[in-house]
Protein backbone atom coordinates (compact mmCIF):
# COMPACT_ATOMS: atom_id res chain seq x y z
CA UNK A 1 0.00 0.00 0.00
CA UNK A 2 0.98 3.60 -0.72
CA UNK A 3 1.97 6.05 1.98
CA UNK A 4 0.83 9.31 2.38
CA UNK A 5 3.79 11.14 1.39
CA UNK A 6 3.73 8.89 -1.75
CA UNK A 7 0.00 9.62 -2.05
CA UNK A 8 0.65 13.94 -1.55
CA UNK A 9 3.28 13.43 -4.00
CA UNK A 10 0.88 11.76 -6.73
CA UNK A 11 -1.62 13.89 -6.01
CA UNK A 12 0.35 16.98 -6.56
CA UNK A 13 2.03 15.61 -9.99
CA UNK A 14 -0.42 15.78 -13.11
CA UNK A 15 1.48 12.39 -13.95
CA UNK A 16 -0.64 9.61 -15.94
CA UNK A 17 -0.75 6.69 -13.48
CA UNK A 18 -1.24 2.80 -14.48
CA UNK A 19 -4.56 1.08 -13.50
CA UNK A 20 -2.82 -0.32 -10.85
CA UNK A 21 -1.59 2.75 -8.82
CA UNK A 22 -5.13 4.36 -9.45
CA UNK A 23 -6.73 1.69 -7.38
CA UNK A 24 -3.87 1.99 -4.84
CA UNK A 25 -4.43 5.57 -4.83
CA UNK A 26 -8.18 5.27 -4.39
CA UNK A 27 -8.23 2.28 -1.88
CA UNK A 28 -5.52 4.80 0.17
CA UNK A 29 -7.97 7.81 0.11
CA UNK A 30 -11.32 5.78 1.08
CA UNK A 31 -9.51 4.50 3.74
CA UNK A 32 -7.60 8.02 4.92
CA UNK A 33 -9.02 10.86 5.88
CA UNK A 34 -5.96 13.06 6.18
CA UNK A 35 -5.17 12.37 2.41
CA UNK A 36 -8.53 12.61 1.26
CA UNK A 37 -9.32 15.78 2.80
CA UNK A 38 -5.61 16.84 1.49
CA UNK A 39 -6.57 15.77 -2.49
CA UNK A 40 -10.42 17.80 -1.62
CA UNK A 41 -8.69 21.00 -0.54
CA UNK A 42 -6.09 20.34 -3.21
CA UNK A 43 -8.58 20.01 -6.03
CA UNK A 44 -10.58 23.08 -4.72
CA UNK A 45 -7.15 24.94 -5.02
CA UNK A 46 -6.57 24.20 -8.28
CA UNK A 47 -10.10 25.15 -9.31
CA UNK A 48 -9.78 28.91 -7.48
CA UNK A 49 -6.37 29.23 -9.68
CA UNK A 50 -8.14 27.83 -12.93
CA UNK A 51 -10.92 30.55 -12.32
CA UNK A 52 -8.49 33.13 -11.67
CA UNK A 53 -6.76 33.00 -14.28
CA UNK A 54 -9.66 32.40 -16.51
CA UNK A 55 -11.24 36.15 -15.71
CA UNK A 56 -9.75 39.02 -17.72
CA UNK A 57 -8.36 42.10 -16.35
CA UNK A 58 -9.09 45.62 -17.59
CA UNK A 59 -5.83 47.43 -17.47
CA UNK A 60 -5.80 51.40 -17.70
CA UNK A 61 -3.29 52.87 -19.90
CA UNK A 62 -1.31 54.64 -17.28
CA UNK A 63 -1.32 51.79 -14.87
CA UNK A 64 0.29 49.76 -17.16
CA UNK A 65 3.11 52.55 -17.93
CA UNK A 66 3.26 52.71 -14.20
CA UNK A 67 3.93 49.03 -13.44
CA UNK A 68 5.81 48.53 -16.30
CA UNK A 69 8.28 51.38 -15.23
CA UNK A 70 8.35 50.08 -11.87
CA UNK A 71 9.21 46.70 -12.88
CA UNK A 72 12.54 48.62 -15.20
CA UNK A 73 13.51 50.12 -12.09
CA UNK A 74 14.11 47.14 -9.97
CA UNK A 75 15.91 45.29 -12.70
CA UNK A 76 18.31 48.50 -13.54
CA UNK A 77 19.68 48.69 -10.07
């Protein structure tokens, strides 16, 4: 059986995994709750980034000038 650190690992990776190691992988989370609460928050993480990146931002002109300014500054030190 897979531990948890093997199982955070997996569930962190966006690796393809063999029919076997998805049934390990399953049988481990039915059977812990610290993991499977871990993969839920995990999943509800990745959601919240997917949506926040999805939205588009309406950038002002001068903002932009401003930030992109800024940004010369710090790297011409």
């Amino acid at each position: 059986m897979l531990s948890c650190k093997e199982i955070t690992r997996i569930l962190s990776s966006d690796e393809e995994l063999r029919l076997i190691k998805r049934t390990e992988l399953r049988m481990h989370l039915l059977m812990c709750e610290h993991c499977s609460n871990y993969n839920k928050h995990l999943k509800q993480m990745k959601e919240g980034f997917k949506k926040f990146f999805k939205k588009k931002y309406e950038v002002k002109p001068d903002e932009l000038t401003k930030l992109e300014e800024s940004i010369i500054k710090k790297h011409t030190r």
